[in-house]
N, C-alpha and C. Protein backbone atom coordinates (compact mmCIF):
# COMPACT_ATOMS: atom_id res chain seq x y z
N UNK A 1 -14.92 -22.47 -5.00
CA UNK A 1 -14.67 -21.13 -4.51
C UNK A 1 -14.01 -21.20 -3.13
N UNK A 2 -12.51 -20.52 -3.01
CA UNK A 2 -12.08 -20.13 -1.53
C UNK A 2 -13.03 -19.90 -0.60
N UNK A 3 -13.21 -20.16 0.62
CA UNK A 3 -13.47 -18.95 1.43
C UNK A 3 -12.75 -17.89 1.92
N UNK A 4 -11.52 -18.26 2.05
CA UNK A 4 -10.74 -17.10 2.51
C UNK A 4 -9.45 -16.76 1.37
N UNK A 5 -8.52 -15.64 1.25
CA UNK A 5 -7.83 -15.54 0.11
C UNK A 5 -7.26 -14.59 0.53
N UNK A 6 -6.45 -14.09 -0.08
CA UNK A 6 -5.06 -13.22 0.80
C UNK A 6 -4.60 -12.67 -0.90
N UNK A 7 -4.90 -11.09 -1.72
CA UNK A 7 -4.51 -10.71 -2.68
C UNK A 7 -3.60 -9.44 -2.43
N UNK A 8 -2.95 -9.13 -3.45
CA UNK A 8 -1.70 -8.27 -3.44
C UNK A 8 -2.55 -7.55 -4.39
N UNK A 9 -2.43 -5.89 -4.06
CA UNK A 9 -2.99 -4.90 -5.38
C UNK A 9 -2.12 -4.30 -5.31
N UNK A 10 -2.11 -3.19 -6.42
CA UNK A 10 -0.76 -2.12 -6.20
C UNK A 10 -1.54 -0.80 -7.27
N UNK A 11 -1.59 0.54 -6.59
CA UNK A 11 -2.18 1.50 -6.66
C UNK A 11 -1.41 2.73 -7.34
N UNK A 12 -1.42 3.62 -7.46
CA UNK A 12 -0.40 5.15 -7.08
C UNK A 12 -0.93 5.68 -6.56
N UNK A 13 -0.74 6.34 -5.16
CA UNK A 13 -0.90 7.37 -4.14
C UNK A 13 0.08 8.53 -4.39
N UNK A 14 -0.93 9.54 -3.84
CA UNK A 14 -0.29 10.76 -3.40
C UNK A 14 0.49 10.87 -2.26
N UNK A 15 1.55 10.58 -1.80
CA UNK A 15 1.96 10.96 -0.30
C UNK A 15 2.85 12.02 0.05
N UNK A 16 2.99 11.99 0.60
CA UNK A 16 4.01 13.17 1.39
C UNK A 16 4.94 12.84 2.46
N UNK A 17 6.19 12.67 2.04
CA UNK A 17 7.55 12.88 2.75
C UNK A 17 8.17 13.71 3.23
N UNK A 18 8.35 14.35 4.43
CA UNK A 18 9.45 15.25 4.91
C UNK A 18 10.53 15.21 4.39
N UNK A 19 11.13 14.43 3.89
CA UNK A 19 12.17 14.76 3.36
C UNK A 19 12.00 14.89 1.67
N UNK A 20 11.40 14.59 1.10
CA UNK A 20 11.17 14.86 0.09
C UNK A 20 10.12 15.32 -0.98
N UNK A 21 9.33 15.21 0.14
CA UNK A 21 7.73 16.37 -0.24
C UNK A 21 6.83 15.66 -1.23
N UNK A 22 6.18 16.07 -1.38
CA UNK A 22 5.01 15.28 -2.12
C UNK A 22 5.48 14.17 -3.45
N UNK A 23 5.19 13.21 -3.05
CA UNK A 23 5.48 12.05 -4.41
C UNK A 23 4.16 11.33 -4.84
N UNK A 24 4.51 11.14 -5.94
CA UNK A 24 3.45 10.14 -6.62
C UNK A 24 4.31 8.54 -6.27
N UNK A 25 3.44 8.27 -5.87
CA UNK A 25 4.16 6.76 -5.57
C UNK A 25 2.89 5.59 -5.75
N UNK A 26 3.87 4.12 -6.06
CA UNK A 26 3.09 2.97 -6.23
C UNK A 26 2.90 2.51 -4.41
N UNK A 27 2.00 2.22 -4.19
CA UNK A 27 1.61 1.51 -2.81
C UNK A 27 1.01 0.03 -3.25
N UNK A 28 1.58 -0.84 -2.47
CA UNK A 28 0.64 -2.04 -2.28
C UNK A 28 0.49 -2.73 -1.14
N UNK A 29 -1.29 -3.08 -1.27
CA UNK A 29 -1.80 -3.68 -0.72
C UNK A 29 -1.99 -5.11 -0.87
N UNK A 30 -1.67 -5.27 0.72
CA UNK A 30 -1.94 -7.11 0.96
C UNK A 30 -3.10 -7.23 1.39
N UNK A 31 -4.25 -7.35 1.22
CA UNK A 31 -5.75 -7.60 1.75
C UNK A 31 -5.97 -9.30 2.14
N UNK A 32 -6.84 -9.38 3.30
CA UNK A 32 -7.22 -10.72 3.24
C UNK A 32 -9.11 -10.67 3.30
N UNK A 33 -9.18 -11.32 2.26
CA UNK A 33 -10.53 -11.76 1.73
C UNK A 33 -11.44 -12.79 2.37
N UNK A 34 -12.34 -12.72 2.66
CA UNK A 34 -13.54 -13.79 3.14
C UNK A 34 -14.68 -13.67 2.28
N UNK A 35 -15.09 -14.39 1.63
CA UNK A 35 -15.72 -14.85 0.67
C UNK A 35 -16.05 -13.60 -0.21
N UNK A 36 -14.50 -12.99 -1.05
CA UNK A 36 -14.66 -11.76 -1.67
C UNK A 36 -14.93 -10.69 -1.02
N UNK A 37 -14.99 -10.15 -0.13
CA UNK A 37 -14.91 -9.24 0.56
C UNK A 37 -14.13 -8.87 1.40
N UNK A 38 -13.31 -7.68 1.54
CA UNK A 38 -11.91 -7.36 2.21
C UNK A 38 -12.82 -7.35 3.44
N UNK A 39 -11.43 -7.98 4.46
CA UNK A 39 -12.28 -7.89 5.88
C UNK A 39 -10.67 -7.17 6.64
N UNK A 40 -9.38 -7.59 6.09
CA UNK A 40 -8.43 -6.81 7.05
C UNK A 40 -7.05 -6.63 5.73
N UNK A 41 -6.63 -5.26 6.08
CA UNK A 41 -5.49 -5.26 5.37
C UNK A 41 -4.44 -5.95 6.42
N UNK A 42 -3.52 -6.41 5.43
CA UNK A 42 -1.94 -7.17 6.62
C UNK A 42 -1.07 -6.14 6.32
N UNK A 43 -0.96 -5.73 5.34
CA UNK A 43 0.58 -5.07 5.09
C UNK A 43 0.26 -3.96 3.92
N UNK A 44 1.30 -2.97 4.04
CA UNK A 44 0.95 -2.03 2.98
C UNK A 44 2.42 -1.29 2.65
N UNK A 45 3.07 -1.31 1.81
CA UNK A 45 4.10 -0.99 1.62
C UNK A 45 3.97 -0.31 0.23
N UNK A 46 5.63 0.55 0.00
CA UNK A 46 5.77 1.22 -1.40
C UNK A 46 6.73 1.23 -1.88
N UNK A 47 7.12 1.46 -3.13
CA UNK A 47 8.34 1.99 -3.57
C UNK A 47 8.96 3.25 -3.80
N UNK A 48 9.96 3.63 -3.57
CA UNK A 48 10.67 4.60 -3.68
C UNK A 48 11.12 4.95 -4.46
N UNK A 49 11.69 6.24 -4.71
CA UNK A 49 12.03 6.96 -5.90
C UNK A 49 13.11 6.29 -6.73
N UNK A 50 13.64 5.44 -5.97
CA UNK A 50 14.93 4.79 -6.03
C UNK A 50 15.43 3.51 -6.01
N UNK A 51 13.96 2.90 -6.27
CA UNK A 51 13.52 1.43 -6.25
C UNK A 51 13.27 0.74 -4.94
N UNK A 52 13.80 1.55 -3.89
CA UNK A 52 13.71 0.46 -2.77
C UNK A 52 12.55 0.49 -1.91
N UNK A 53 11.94 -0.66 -1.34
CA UNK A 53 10.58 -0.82 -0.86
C UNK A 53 10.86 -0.32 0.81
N UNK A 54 9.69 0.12 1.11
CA UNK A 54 9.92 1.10 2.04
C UNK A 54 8.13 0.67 2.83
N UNK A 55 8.18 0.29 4.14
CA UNK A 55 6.86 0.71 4.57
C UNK A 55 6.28 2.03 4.95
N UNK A 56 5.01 1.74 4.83
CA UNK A 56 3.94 2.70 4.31
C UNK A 56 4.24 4.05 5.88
N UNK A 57 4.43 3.81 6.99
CA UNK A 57 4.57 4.31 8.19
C UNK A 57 5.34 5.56 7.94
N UNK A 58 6.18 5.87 7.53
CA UNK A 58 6.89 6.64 7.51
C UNK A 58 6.84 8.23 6.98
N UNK A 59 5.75 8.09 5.93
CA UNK A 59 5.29 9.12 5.13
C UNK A 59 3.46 9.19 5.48
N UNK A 60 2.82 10.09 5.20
CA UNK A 60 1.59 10.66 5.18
C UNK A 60 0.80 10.44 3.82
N UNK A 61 -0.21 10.28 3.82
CA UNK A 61 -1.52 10.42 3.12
C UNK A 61 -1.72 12.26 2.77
N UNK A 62 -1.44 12.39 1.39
CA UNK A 62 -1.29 13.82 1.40
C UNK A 62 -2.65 13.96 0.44
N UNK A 63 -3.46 14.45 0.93
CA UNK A 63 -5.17 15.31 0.74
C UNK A 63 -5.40 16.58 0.28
């Protein structure tokens, strides 16, 4: 068994773009693991309507 491990997930979120208003979009997460348990995300990025990957910063968490 690792102790430490570094996995990629990939979700669909709700977010929200100013310029293009609420999307369903894929997000993924880079997590790093210590003995199975997430202790820090590194990176979180998505794709776009239009294939191109885009970080997560730019758009909102729409609730």
């Amino acid at each position: 068994m690792r102790i430490i491990q570094v996995k990629r997930k990939t979700i669909y979120e709700k977010r929200y773009s100013l310029k293009m208003g609420q999307l369903n979009t894929k997000v993924t997460y880079i997590k790093k693991y210590m003995f199975g348990l997430p202790v820090k995300t590194l990176h979180k990025y998505r794709e776009t309507y239009y294939g191109e990957v885009k970080d997560c910063n730019d758009c909102l968490l729409f609730i």
